[in-house]
N, C-alpha and C. Protein backbone atom coordinates (compact mmCIF):
# COMPACT_ATOMS: atom_id res chain seq x y z
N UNK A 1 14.65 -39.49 -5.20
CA UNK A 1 15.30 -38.22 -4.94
C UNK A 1 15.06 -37.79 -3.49
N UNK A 2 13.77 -37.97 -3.15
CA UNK A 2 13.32 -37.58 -1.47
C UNK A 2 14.20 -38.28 -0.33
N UNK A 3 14.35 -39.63 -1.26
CA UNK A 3 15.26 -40.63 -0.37
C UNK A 3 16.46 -40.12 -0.09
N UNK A 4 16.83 -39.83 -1.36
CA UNK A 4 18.55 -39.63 -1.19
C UNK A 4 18.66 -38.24 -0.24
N UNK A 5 17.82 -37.12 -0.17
CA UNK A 5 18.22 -35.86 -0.28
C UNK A 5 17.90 -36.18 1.31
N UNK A 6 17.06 -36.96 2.03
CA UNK A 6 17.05 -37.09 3.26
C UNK A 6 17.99 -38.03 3.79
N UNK A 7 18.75 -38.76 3.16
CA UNK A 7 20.20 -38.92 4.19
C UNK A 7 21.00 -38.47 4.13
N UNK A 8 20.88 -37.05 3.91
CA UNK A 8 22.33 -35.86 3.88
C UNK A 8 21.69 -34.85 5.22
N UNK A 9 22.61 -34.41 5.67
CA UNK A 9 22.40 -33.34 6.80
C UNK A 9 21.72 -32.05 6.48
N UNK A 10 21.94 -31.94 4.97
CA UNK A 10 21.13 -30.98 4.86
C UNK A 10 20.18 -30.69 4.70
N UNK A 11 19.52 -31.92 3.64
CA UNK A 11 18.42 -32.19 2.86
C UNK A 11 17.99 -31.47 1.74
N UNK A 12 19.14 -30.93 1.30
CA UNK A 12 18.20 -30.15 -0.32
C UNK A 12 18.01 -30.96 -1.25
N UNK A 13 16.99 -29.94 -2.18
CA UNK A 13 16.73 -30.23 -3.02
C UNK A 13 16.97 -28.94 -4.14
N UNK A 14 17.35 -29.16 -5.50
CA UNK A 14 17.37 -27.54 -6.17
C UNK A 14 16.08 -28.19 -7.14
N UNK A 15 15.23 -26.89 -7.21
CA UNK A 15 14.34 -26.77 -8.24
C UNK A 15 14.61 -26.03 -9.23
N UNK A 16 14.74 -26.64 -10.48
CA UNK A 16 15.10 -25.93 -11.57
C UNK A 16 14.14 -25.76 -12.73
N UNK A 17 13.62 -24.75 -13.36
CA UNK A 17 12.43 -25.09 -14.04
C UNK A 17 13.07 -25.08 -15.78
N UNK A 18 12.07 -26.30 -16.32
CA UNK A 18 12.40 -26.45 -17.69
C UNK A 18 12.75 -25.52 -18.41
N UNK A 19 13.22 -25.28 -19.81
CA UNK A 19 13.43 -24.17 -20.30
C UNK A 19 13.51 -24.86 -21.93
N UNK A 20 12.62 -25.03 -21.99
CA UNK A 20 11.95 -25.27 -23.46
C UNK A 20 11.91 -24.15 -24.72
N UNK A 21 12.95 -24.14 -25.51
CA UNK A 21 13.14 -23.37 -26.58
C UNK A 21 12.25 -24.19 -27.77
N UNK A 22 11.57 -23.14 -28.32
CA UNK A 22 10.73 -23.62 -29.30
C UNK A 22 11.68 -24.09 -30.76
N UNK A 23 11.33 -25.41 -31.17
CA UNK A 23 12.21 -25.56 -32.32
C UNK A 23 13.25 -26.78 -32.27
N UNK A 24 12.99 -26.63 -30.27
CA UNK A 24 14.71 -27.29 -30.38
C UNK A 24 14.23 -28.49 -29.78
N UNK A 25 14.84 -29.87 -29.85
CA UNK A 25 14.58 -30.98 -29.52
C UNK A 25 14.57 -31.04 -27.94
N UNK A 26 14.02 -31.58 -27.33
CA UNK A 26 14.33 -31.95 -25.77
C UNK A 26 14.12 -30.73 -24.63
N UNK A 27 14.25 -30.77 -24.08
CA UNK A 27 14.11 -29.52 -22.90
C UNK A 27 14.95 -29.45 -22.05
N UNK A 28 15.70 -28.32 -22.42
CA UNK A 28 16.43 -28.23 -21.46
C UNK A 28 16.65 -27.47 -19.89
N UNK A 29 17.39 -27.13 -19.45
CA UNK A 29 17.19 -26.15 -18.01
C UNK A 29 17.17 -24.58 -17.93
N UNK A 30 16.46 -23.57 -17.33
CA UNK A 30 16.97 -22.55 -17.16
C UNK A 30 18.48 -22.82 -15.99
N UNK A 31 18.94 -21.62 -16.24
CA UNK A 31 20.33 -21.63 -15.05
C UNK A 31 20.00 -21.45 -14.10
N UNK A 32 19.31 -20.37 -13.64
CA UNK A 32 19.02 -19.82 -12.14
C UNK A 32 18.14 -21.28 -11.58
N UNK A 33 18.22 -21.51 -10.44
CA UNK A 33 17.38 -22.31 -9.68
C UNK A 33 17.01 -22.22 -8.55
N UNK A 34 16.67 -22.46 -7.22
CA UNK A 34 16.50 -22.12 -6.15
C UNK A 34 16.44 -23.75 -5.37
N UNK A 35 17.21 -23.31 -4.26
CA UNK A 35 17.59 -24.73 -3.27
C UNK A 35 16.67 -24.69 -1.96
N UNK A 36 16.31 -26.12 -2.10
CA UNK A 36 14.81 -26.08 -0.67
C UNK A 36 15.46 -27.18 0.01
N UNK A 37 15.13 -26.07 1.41
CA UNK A 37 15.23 -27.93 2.37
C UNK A 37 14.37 -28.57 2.75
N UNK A 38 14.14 -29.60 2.84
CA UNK A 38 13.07 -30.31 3.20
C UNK A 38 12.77 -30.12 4.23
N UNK A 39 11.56 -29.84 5.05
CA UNK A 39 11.39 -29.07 6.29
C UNK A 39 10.09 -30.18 7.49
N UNK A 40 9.75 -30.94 6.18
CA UNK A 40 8.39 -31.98 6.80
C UNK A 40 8.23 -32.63 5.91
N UNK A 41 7.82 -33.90 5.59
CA UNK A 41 7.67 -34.80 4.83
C UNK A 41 6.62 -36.12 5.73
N UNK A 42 5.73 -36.57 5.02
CA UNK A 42 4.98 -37.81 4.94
C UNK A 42 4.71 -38.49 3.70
N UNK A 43 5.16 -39.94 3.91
CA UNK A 43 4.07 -40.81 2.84
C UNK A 43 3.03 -41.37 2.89
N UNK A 44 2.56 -41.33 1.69
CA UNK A 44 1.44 -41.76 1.54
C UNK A 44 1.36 -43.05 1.25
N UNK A 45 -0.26 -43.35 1.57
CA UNK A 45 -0.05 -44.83 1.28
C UNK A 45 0.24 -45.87 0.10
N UNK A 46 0.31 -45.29 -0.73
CA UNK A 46 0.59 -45.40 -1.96
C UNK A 46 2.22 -44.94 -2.56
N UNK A 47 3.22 -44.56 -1.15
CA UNK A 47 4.24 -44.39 -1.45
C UNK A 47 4.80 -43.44 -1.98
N UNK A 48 3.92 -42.71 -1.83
CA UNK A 48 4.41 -41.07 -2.84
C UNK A 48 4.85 -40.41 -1.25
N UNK A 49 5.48 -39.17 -1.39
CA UNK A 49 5.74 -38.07 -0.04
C UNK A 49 5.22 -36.72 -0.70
N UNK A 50 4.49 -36.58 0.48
CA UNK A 50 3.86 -35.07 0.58
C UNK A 50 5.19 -34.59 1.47
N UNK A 51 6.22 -33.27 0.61
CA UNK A 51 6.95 -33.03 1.32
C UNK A 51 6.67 -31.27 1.46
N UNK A 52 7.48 -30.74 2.51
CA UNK A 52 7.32 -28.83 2.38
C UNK A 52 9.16 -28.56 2.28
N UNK A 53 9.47 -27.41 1.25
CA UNK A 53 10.52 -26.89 0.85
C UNK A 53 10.45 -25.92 1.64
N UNK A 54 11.92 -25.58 2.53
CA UNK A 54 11.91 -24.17 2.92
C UNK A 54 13.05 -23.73 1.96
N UNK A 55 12.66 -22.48 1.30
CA UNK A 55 13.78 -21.96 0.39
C UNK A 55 15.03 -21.55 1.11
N UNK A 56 16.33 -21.84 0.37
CA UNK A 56 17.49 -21.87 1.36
C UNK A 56 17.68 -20.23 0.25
N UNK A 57 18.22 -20.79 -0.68
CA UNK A 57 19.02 -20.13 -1.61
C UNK A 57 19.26 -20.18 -3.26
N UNK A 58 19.14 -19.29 -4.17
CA UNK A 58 19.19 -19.40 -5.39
C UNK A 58 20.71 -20.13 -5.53
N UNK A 59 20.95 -20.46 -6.95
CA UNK A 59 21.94 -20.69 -7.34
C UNK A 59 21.81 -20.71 -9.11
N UNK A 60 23.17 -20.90 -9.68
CA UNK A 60 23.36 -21.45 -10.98
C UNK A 60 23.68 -22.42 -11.48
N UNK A 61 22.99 -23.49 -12.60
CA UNK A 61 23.66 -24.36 -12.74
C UNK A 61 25.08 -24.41 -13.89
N UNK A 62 25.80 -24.82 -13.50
CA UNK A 62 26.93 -25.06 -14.23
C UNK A 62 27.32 -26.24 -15.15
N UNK A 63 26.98 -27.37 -14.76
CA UNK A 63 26.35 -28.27 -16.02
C UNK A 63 25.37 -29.20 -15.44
N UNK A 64 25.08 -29.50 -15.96
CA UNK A 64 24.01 -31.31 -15.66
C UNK A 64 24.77 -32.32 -15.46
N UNK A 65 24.83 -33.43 -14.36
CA UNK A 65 26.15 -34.18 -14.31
C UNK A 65 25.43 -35.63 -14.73
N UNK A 66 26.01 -36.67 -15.55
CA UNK A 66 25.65 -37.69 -16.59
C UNK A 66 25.52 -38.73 -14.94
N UNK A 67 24.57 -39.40 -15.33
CA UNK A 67 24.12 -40.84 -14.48
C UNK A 67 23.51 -41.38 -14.63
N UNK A 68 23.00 -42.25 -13.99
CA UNK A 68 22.11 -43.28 -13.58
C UNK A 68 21.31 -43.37 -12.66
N UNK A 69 21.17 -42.47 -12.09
CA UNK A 69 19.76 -41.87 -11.31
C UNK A 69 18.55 -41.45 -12.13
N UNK A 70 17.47 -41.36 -11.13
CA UNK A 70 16.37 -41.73 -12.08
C UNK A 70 15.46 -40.05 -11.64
N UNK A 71 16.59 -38.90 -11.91
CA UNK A 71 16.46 -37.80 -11.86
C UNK A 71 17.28 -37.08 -11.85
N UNK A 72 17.42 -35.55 -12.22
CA UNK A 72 18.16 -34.77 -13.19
C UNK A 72 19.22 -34.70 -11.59
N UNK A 73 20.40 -34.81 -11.99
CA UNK A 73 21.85 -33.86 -10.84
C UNK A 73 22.39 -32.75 -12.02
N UNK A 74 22.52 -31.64 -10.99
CA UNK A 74 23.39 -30.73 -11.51
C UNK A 74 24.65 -30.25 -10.43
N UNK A 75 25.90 -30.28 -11.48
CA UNK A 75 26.71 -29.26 -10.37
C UNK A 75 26.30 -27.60 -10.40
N UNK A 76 26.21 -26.98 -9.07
CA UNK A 76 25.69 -25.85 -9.43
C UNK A 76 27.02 -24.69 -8.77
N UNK A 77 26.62 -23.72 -8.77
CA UNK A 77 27.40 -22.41 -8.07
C UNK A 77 26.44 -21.14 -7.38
N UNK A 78 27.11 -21.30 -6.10
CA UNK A 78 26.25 -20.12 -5.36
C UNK A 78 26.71 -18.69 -5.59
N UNK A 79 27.72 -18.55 -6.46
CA UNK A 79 28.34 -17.19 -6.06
C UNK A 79 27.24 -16.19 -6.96
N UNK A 80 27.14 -15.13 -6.41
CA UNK A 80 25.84 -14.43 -6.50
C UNK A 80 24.60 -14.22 -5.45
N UNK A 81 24.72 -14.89 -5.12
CA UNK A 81 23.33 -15.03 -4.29
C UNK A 81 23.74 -15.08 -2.87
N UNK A 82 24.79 -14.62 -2.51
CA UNK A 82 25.23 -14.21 -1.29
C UNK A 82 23.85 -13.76 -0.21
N UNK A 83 23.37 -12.52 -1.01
CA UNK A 83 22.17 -12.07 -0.34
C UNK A 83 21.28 -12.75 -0.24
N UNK A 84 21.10 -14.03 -0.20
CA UNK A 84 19.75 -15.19 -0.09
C UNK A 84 20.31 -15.74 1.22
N UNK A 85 21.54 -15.78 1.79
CA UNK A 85 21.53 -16.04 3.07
C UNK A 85 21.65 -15.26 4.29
N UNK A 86 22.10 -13.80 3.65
CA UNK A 86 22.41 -12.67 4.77
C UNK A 86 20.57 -12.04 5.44
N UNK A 87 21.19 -11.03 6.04
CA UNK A 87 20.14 -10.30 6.57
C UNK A 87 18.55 -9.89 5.35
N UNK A 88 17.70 -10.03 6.05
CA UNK A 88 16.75 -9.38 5.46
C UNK A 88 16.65 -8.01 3.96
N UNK A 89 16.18 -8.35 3.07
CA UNK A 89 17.29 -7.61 2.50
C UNK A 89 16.06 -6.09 2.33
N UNK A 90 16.22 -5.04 1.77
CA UNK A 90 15.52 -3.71 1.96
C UNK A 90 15.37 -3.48 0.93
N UNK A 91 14.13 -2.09 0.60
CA UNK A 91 14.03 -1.84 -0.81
C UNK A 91 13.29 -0.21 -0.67
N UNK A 92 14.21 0.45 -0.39
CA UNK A 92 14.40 1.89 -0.29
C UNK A 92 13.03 2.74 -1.12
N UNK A 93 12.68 2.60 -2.50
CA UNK A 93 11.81 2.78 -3.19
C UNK A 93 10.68 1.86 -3.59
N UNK A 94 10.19 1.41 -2.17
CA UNK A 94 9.12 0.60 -2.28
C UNK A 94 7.75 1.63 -0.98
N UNK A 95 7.23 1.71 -2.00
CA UNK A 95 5.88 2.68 -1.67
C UNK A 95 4.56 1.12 -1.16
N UNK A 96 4.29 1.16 0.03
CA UNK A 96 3.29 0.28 0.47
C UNK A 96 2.09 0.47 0.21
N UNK A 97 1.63 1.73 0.53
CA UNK A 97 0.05 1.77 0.16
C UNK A 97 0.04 1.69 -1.42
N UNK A 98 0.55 2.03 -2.38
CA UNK A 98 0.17 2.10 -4.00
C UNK A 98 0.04 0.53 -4.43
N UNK A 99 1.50 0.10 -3.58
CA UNK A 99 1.69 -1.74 -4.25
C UNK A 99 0.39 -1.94 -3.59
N UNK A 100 -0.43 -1.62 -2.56
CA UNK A 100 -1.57 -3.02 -2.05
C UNK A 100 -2.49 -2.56 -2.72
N UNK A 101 -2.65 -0.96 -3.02
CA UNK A 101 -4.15 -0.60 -3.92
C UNK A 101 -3.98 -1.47 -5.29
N UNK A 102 -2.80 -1.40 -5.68
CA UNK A 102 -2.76 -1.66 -7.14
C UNK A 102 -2.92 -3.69 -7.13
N UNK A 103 -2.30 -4.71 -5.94
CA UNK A 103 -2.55 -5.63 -6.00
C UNK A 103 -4.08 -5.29 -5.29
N UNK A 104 -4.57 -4.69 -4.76
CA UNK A 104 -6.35 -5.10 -4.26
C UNK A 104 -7.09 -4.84 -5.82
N UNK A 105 -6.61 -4.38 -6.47
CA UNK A 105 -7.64 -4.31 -8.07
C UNK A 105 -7.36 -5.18 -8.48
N UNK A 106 -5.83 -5.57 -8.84
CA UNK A 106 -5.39 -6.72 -9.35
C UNK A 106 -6.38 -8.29 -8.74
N UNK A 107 -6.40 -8.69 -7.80
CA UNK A 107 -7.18 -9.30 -6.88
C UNK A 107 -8.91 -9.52 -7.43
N UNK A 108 -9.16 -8.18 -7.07
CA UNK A 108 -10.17 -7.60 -7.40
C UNK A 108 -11.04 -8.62 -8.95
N UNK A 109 -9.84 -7.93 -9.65
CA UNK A 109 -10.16 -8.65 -11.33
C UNK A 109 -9.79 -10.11 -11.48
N UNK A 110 -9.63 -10.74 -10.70
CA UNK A 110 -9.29 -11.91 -10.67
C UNK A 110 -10.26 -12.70 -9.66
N UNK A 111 -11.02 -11.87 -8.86
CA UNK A 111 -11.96 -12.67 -8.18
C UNK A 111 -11.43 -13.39 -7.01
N UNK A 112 -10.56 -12.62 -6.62
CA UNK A 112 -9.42 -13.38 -5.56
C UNK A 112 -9.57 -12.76 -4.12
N UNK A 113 -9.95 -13.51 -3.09
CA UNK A 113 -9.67 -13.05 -1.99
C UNK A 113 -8.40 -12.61 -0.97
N UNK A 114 -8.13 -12.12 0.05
CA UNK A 114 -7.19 -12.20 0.78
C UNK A 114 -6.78 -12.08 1.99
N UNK A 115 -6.07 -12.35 3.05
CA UNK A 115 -5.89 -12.03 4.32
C UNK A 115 -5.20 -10.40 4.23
N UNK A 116 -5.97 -9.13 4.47
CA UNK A 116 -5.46 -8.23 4.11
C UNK A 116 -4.54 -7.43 5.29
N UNK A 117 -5.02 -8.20 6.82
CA UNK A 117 -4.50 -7.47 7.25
C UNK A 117 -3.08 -8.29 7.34
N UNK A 118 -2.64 -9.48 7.00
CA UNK A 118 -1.75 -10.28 7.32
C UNK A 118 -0.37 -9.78 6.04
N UNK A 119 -0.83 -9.31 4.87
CA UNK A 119 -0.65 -8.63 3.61
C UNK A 119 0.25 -7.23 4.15
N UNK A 120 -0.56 -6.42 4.59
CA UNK A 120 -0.40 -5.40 5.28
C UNK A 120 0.39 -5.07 6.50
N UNK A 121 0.75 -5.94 7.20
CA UNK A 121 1.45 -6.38 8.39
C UNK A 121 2.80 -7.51 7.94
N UNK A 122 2.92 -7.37 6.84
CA UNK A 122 4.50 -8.66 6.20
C UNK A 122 5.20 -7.75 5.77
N UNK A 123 6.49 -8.62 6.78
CA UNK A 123 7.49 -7.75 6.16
C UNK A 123 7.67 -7.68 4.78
N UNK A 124 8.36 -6.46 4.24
CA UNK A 124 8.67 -6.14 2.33
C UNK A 124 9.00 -7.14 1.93
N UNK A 125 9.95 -8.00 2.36
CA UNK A 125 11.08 -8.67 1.90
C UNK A 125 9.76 -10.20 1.39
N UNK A 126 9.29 -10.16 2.67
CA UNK A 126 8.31 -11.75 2.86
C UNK A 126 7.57 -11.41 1.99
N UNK A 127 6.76 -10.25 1.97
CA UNK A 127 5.67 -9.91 0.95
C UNK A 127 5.63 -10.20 -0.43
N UNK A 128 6.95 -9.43 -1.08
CA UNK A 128 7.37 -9.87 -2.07
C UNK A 128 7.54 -10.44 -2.82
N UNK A 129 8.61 -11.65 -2.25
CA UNK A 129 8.66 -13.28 -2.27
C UNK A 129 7.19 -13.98 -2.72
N UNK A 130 6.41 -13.54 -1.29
CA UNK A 130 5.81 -14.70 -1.28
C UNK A 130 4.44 -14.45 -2.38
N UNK A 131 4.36 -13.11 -3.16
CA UNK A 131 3.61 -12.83 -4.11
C UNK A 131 3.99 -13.42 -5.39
N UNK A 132 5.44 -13.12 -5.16
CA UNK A 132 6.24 -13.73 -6.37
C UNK A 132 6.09 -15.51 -6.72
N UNK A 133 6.11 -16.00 -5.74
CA UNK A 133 5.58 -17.13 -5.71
C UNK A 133 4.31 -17.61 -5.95
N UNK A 134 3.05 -17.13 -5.14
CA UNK A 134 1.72 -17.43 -5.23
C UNK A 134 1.08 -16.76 -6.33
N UNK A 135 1.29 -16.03 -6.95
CA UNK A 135 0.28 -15.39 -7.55
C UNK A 135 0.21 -16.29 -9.13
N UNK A 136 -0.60 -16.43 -9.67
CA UNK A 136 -1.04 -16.88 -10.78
C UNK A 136 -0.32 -16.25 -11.99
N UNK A 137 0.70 -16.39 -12.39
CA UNK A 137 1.75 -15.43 -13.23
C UNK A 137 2.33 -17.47 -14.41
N UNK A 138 2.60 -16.41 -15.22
CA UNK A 138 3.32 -17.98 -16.44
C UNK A 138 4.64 -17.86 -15.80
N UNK A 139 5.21 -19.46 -16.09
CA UNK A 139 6.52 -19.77 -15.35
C UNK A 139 7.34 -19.41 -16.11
N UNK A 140 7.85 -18.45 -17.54
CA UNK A 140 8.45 -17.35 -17.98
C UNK A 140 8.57 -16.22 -16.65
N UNK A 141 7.60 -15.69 -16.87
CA UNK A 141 7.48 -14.62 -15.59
C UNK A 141 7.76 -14.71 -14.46
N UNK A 142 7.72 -15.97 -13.79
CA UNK A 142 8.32 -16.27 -12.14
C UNK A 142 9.74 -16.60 -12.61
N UNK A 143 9.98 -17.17 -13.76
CA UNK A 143 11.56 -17.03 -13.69
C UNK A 143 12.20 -15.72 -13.74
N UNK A 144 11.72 -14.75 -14.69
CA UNK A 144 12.04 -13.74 -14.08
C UNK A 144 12.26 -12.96 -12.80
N UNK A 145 11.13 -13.24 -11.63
CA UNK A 145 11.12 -12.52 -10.95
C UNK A 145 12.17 -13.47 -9.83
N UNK A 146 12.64 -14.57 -9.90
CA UNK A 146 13.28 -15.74 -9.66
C UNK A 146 14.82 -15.10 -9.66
N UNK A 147 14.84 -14.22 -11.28
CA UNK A 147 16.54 -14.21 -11.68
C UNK A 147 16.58 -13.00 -11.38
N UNK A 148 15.55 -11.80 -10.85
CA UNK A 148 16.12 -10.74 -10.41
C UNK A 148 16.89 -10.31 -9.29
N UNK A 149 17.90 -9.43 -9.63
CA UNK A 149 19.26 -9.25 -8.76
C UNK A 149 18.89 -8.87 -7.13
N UNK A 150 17.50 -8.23 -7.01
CA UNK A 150 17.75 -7.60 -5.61
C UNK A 150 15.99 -7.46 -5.77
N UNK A 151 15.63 -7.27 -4.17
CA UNK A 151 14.82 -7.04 -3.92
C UNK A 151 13.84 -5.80 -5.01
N UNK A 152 14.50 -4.89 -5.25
CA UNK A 152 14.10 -4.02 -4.94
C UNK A 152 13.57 -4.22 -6.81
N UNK A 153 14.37 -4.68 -7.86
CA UNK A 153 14.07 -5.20 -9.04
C UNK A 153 12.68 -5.90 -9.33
N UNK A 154 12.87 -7.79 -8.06
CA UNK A 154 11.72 -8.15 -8.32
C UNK A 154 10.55 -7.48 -7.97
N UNK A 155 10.33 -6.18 -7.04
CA UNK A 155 8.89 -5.75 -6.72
C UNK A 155 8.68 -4.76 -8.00
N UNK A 156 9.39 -4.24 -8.89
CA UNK A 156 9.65 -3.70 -9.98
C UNK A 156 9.15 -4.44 -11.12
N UNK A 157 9.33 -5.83 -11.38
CA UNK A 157 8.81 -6.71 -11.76
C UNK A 157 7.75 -7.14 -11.63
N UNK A 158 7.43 -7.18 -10.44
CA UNK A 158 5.90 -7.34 -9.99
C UNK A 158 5.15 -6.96 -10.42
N UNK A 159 5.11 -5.47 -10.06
CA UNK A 159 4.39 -4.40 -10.77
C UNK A 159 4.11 -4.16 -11.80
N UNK A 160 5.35 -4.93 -13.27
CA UNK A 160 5.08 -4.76 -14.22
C UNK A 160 4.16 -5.54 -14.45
N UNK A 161 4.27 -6.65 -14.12
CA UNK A 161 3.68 -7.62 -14.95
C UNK A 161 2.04 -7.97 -13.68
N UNK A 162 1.82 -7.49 -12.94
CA UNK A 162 0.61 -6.85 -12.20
C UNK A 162 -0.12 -6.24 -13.32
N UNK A 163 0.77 -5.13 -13.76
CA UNK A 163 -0.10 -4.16 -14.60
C UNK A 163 -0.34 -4.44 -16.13
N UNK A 164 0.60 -5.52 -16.35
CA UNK A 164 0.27 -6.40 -17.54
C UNK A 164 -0.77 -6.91 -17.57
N UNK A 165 -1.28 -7.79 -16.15
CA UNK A 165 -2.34 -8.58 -16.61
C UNK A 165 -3.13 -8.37 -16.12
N UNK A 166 -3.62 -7.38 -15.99
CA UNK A 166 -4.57 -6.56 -15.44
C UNK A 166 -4.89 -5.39 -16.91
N UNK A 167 -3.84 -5.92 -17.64
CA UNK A 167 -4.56 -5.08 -19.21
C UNK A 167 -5.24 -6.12 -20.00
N UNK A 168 -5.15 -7.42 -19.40
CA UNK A 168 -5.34 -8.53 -19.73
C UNK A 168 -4.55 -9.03 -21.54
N UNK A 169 -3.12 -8.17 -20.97
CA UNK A 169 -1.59 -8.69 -21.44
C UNK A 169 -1.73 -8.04 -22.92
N UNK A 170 -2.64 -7.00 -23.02
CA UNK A 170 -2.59 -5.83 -24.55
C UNK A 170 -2.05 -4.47 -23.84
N UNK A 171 -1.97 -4.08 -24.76
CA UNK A 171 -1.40 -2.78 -24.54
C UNK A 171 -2.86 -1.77 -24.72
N UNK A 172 -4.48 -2.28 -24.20
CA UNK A 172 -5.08 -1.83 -24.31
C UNK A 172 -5.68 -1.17 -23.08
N UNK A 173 -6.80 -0.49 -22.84
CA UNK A 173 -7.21 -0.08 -21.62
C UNK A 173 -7.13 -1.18 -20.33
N UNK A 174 -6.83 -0.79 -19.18
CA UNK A 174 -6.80 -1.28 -18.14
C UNK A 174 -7.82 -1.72 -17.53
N UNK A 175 -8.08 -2.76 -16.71
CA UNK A 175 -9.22 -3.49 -16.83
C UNK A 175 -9.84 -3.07 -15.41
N UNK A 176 -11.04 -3.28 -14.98
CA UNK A 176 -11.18 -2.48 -14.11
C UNK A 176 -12.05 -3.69 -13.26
């Protein structure tokens, strides 16, 4: 797949994460996915590639296309996700100091360190993202925050599920 996706000009790749319904034979795909370009790549000696994804753009898949490759193709569709290539996008009702107190406890209870002033100094948009990504959350939950419409949703999301597991996921006292 590394092979192929590096003799195209573009170099993507879409990551699509499983979507395993309990009950049902086989595993199939969620729709939403997100498209990376390959940005650096080395092999190893053993033939494997350590590669880095820069995220281009979400998309949907529209079906799985039948082959003989020795990994999943899908045809997909970008329409939607317009805003994954435009400007920076904004989030009008995003309060900074509450989100970092509430991720420094979060943190906190998790025994987790951080670059705070680097945290503190990222733009909303980067911040966001890149919480949405790193943080220790089930891949249910990053698909969520994956399929939300706008900025301003996934930090909404965040938060919820911040304050979820930080109840340590009961609806009981908050953990301190």
């Amino acid at each position: 797949m590394i092979e192929d996706a590096l003799k195209t000009d573009a170099r993507l790749i879409g990551m699509v994460q499983p979507n395993a319904i309990p009950g049902r034979e086989g595993s199939g795909l969620h729709t939403i996915g997100c498209a990376g370009r390959i940005t650096q790549f080395s092999e190893t000696e053993d033939g494997r590639y350590m590669i880095t994804l820069g995220g281009v753009s979400r998309f949907r898949v529209v079906k799985e296309v039948e082959g003989f490759s020795p990994y999943r193709k899908c045809d997909v569709s970008w329409d939607g996700f317009e805003r994954d290539l435009g400007d920076e996008e904004g989030d009008d009702g995003f309060h900074r100091k509450p989100f970092l107190d509430l991720l420094g406890r979060y943190f906190e209870t998790r025994g987790l360190s951080a670059d705070w002033s680097t945290l503190k100094e990222a733009d909303d948009e980067l911040l966001i993202n890149s919480l949405s990504m790193m943080l220790d959350l089930d891949p249910e939950d990053k698909q969520a925050l994956l399929e939300a419409p706008s900025l301003e949703t996934r930090r909404e999301t965040l938060v919820t599920l911040i304050e979820y597991a930080m109840r340590g996921g009961q609806d009981e006292g908050m953990m301190q």
